[in-house]
N, C-alpha and C. Protein backbone atom coordinates (compact mmCIF):
# COMPACT_ATOMS: atom_id res chain seq x y z
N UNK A 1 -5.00 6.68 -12.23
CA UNK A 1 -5.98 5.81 -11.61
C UNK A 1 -7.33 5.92 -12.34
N UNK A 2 -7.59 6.88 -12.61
CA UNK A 2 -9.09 7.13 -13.04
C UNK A 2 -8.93 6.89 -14.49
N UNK A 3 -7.97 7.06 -14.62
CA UNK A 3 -7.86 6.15 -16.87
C UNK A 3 -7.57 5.18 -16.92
N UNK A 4 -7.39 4.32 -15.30
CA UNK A 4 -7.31 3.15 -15.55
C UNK A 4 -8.68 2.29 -15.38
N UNK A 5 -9.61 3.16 -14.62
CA UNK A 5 -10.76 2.68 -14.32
C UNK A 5 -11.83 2.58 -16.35
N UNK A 6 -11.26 4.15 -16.49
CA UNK A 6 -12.17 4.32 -17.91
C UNK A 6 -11.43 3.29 -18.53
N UNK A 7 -9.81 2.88 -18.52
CA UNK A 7 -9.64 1.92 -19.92
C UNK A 7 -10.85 0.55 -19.61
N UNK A 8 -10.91 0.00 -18.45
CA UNK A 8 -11.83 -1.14 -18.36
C UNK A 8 -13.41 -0.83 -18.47
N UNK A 9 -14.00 -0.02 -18.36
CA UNK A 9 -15.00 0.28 -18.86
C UNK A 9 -14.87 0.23 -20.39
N UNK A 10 -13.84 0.58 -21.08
CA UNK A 10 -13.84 0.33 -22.94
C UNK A 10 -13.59 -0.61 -23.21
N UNK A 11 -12.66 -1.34 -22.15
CA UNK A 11 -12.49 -3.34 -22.67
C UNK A 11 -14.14 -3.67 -22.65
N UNK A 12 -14.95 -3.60 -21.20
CA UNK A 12 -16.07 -4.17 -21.25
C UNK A 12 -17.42 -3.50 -22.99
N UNK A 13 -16.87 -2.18 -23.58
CA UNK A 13 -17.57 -1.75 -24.54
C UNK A 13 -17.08 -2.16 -25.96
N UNK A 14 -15.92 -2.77 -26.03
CA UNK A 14 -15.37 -3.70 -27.00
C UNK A 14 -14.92 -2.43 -28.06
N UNK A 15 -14.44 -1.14 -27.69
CA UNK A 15 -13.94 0.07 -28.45
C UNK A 15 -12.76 0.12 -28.86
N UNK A 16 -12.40 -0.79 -29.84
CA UNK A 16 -10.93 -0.98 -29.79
C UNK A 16 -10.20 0.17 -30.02
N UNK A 17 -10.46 1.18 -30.71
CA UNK A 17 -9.39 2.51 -31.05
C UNK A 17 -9.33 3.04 -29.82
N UNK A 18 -10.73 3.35 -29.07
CA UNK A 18 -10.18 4.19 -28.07
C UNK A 18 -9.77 3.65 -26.78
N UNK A 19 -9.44 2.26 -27.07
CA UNK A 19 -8.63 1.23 -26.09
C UNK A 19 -7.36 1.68 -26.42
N UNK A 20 -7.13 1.67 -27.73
CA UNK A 20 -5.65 1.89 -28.02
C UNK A 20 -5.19 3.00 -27.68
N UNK A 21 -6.03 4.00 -28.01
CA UNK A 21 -5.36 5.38 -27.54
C UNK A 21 -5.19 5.90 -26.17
N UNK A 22 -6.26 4.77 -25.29
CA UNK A 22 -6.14 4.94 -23.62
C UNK A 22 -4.79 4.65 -23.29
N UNK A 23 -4.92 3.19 -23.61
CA UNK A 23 -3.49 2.72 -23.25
C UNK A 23 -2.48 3.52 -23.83
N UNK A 24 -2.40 3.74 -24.85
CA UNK A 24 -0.85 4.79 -25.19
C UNK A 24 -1.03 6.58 -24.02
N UNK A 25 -1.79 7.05 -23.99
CA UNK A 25 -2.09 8.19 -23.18
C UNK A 25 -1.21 7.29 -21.63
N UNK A 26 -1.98 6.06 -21.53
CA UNK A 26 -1.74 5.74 -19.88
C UNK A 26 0.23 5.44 -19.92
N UNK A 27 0.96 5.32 -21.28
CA UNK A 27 1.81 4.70 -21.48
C UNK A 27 2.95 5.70 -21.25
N UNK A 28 2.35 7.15 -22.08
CA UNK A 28 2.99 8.09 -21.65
C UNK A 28 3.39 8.79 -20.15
N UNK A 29 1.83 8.57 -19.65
CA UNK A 29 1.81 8.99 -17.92
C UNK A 29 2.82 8.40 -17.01
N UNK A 30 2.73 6.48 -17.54
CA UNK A 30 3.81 6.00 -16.82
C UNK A 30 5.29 6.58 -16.58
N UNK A 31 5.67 6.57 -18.08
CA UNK A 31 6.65 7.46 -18.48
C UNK A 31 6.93 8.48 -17.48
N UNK A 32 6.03 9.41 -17.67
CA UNK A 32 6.71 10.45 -16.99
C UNK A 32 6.17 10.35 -15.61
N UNK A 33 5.55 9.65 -15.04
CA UNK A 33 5.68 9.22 -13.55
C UNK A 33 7.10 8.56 -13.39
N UNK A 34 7.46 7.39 -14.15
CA UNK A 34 8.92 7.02 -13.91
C UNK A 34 10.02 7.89 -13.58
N UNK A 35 9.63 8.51 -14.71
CA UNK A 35 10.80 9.87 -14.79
C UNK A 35 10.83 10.76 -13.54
N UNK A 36 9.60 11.40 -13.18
CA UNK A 36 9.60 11.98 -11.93
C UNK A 36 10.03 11.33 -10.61
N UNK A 37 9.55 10.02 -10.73
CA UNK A 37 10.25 9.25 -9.37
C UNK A 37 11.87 9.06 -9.74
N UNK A 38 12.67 8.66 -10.70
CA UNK A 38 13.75 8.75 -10.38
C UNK A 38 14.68 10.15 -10.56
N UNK A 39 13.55 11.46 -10.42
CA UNK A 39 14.83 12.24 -10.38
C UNK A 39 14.42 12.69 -8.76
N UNK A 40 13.37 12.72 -8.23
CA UNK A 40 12.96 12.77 -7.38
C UNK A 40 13.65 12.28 -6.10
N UNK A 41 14.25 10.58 -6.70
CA UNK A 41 15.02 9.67 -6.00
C UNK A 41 16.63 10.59 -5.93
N UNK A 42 16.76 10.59 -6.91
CA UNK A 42 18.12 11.19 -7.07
C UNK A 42 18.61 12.80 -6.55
N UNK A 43 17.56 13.32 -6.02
CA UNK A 43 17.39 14.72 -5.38
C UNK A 43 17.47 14.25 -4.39
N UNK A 44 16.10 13.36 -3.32
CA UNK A 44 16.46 13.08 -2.01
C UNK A 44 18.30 12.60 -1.83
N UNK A 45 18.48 11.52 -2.41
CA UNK A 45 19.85 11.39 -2.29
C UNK A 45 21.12 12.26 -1.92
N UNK A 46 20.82 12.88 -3.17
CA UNK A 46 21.68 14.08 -2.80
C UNK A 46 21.32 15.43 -1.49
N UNK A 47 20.18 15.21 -0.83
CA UNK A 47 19.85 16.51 0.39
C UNK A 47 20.57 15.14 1.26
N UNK A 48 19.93 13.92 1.29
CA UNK A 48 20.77 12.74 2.22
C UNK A 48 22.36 13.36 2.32
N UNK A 49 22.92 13.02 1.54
CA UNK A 49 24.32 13.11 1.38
C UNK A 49 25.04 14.66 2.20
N UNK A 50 24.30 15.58 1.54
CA UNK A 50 24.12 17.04 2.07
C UNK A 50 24.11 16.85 3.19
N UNK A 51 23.39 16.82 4.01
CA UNK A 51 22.90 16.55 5.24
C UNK A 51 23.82 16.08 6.04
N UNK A 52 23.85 14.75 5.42
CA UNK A 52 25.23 14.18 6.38
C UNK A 52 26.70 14.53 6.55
N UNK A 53 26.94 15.53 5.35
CA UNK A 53 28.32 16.38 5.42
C UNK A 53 28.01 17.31 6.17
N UNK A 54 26.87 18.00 6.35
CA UNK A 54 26.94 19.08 7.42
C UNK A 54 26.70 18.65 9.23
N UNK A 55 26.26 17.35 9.21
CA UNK A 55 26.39 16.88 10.40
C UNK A 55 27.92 16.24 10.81
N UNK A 56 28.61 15.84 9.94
CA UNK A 56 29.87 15.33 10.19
C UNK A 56 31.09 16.62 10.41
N UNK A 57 30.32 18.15 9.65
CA UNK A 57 31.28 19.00 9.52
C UNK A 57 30.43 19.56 11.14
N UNK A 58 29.57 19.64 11.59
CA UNK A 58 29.27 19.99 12.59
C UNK A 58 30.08 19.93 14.14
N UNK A 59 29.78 18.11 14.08
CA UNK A 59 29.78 17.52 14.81
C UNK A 59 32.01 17.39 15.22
N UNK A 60 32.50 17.58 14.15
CA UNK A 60 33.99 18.30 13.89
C UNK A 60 34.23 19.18 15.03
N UNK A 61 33.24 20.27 14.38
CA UNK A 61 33.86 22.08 14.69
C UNK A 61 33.58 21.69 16.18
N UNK A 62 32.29 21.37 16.64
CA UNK A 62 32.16 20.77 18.33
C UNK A 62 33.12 20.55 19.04
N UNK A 63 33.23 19.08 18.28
CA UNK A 63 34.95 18.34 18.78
C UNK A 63 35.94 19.27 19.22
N UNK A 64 36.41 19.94 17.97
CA UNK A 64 37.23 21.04 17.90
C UNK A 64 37.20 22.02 19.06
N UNK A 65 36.16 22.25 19.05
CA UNK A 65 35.72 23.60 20.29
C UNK A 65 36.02 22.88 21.60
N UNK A 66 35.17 21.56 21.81
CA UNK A 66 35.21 20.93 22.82
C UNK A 66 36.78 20.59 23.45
N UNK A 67 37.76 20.49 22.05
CA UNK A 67 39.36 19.89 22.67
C UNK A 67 40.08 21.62 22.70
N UNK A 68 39.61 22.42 22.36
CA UNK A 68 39.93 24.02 22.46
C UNK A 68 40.19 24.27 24.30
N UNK A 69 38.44 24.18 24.57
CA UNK A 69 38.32 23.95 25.71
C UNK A 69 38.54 23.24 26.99
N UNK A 70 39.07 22.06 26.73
CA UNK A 70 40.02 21.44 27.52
C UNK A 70 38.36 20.26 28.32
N UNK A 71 37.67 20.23 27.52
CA UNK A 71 36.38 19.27 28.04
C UNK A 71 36.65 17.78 27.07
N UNK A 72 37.34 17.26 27.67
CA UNK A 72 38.05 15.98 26.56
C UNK A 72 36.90 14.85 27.03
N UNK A 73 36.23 15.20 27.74
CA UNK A 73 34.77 14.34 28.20
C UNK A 73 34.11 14.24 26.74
N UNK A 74 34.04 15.54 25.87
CA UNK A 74 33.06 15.68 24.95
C UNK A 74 33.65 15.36 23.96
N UNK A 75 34.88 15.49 23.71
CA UNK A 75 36.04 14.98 22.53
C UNK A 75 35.55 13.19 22.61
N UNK A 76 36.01 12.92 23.72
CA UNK A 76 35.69 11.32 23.61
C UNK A 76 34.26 10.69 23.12
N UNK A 77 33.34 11.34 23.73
CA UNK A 77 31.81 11.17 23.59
C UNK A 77 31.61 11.45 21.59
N UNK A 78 32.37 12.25 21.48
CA UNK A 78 32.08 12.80 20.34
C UNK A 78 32.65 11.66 19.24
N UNK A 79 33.95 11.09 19.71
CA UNK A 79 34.97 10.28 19.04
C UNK A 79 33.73 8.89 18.69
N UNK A 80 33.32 8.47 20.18
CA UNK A 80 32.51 7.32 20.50
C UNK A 80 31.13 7.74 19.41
N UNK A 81 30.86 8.58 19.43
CA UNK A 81 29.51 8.21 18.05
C UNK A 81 30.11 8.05 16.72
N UNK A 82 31.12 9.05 16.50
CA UNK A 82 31.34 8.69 15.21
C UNK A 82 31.54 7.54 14.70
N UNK A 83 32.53 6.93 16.00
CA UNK A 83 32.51 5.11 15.44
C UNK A 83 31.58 4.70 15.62
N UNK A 84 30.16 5.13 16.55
CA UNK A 84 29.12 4.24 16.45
C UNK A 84 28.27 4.35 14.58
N UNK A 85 28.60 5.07 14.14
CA UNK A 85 27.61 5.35 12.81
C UNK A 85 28.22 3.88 12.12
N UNK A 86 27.42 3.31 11.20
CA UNK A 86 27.32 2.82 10.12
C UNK A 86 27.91 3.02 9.18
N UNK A 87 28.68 2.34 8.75
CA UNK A 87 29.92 2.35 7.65
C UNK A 87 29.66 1.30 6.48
N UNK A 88 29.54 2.34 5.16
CA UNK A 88 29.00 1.36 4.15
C UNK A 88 30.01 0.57 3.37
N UNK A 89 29.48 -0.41 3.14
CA UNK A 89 30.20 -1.57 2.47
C UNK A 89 31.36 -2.37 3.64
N UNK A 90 30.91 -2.18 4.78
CA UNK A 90 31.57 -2.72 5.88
C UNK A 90 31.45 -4.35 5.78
N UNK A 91 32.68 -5.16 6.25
CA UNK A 91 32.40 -6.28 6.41
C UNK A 91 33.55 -7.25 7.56
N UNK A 92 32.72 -7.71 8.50
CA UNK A 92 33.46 -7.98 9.47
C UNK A 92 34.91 -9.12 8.82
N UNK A 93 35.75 -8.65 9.81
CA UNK A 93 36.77 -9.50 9.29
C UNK A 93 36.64 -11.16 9.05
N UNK A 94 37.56 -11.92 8.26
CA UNK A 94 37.41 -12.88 7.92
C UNK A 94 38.12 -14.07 8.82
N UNK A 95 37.67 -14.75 9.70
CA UNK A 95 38.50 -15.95 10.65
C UNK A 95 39.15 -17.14 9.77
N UNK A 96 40.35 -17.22 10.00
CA UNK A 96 40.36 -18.63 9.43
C UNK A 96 40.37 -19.54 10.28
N UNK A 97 40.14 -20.55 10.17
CA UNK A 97 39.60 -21.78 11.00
C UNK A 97 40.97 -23.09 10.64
């Protein structure tokens, strides 16, 4: 932000070299701002993913315990969210007409 403020202060001083060398400095930063956001992206992803295997392996062993126990109240309840989650690349069936 602030070398972007100084590059326009050197457009308005008509400095062409050290226009050029702003912009390549600012060219690099991009760079590795890019870079940091997509590994950044690609880390959250993967704690996402994480996450949701340990809630699905959780939410299992429960089940499990729960049909151990003979509380089939919680087996069902338990059954009923899983189908409530969101299923990717889902697509309702097709009618023909």
């Amino acid at each position: 932000m602030q070398l972007e403020i100084e590059r326009g202060a050197i457009k308005r001083e008509n400095d062409e070299a050290q226009l050029a060398e702003l912009n390549k400095e600012l060219a690099e930063l991009s760079g590795q701002r890019d870079g940091f956001k997509a590994r950044w992206e690609s880390e959250r992803q993967l704690v996402e993913r994480i996450n949701s295997a340990k809630d699905r392996s959780r939410r299992s062993s429960e089940a499990s315990q729960a049909e151990r126990e003979g509380d089939f109240g919680k087996v069902a309840e338990s059954a009923m969210a899983a189908s409530r989650r969101p299923r990717r690349n889902w697509r309702p069936p097709r009618t023909s007409c």
